[in-house]
Protein backbone atom coordinates (compact mmCIF):
# COMPACT_ATOMS: atom_id res chain seq x y z
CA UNK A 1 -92.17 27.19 -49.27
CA UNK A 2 -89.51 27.65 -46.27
CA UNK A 3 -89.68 24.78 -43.92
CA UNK A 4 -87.63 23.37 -40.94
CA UNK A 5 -88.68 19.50 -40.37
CA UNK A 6 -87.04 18.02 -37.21
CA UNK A 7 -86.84 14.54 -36.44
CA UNK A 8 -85.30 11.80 -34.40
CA UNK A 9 -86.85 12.78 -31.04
CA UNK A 10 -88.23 10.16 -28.62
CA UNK A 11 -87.51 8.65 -25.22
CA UNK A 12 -84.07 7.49 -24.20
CA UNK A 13 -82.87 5.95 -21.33
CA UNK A 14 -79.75 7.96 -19.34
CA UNK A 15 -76.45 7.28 -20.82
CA UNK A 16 -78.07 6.67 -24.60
CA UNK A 17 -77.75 8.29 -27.97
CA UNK A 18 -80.19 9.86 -30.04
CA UNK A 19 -79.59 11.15 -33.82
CA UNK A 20 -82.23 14.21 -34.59
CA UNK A 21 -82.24 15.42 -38.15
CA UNK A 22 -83.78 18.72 -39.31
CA UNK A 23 -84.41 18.51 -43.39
CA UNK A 24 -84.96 21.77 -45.28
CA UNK A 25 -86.55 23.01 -48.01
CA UNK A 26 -87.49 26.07 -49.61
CA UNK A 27 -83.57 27.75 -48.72
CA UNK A 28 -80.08 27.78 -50.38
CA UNK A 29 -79.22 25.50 -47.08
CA UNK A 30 -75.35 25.89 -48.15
CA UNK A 31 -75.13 29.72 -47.37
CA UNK A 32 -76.88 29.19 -43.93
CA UNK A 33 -75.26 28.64 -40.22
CA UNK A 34 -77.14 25.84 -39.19
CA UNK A 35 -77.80 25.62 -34.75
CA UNK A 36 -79.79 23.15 -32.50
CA UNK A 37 -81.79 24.73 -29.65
CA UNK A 38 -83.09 23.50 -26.92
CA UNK A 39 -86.12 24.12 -24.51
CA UNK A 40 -86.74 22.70 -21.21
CA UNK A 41 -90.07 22.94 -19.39
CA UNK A 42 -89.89 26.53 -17.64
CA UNK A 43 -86.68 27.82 -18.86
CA UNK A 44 -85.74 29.91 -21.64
CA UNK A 45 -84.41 28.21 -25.75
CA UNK A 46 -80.67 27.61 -25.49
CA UNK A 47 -78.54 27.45 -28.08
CA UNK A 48 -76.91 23.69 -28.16
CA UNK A 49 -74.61 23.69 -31.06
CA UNK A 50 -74.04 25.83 -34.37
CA UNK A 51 -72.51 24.69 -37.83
CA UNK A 52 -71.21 27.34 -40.21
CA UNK A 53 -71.15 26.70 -44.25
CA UNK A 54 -67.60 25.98 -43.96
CA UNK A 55 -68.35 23.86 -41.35
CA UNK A 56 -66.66 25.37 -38.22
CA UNK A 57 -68.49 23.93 -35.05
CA UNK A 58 -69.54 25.63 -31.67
CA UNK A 59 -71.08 23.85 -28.44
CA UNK A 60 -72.65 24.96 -25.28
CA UNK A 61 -70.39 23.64 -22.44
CA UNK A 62 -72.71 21.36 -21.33
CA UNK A 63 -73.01 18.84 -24.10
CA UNK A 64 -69.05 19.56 -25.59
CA UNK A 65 -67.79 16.05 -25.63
CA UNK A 66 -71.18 14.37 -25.94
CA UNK A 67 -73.46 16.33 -29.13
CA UNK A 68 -71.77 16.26 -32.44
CA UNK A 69 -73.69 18.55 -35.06
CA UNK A 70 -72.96 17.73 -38.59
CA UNK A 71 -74.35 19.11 -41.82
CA UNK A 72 -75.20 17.35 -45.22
CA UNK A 73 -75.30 20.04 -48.30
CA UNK A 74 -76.31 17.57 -50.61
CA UNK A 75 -79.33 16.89 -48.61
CA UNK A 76 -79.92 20.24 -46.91
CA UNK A 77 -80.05 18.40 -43.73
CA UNK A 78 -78.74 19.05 -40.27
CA UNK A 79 -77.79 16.55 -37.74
CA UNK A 80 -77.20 16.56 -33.60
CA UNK A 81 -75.62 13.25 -32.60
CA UNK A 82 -76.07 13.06 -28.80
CA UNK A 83 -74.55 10.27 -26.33
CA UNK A 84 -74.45 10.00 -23.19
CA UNK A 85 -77.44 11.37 -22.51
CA UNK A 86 -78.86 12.70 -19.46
CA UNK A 87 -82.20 13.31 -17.36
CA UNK A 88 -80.90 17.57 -17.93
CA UNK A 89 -80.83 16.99 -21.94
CA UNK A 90 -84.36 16.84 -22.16
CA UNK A 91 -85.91 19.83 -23.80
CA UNK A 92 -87.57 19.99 -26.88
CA UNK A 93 -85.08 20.88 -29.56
CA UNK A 94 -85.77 23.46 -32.29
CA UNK A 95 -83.73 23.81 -35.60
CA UNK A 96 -82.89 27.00 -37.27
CA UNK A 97 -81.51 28.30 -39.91
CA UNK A 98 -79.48 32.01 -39.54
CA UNK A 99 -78.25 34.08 -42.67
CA UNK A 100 -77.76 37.60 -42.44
CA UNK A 101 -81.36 38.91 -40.46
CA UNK A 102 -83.07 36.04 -41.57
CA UNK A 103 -83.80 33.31 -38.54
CA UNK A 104 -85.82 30.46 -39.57
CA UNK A 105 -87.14 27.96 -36.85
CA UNK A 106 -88.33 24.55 -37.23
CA UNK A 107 -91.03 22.68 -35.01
CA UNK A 108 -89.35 21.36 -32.68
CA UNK A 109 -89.14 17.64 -31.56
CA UNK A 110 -89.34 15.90 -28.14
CA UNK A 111 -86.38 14.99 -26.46
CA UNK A 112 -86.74 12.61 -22.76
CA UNK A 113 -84.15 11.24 -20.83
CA UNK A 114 -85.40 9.04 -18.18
CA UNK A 115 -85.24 5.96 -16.89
């Protein structure tokens, strides 16, 4: 069974860091791009950041410098490092999976900035 499990969401005060995760199961997570999206309440998904297999990066311009994605193969898990966080970061943020015309979403998990 395919499945996207996000994690690490919560409530954060502006300027902190939160660490989501997004394990997988069920795919050969080494030949997939791994991305973060994002929602926010009323506007359209947005990509946030993308990881390739070979582990080339790509960032919206509004988190470059703050969100680090990473990938662990070993553990078919995704990561989105994100300081310096802001009231505008929150969204709830969606993992996915993208190989060829295959798009595989995760849950989703709760992301609040606010003081």
């Amino acid at each position: 069974q395919v499945q996207l499990v996000e994690s690490g969401g919560g409530l954060v005060q502006p300027g902190g860091s939160l660490r989501l995760s997004c394990a997988t199961s069920g795919i050969l997570f080494s030949l997939y791009v791994m991305g973060w999206y994002r929602q926010a309440p009323g506007k359209q998904r947005e990509l946030v950041a993308t990881i390739t297999n070979g582990e080339t990066t790509m960032y919206v311009d509004s988190v470059k410098g703050r969100f680090t994605i990473s990938r662990d193969n070993t553990k078919a898990t995704v990561y989105l490092q994100m300081n310096n966080l802001t009231p505008e970061d929150t969204a709830v943020y969606y993992c996915n999976a993208g190989r060829a015309r295959t798009s595989i979403w995760g849950q989703g998990t709760q992301v609040t900035v606010s003081s």
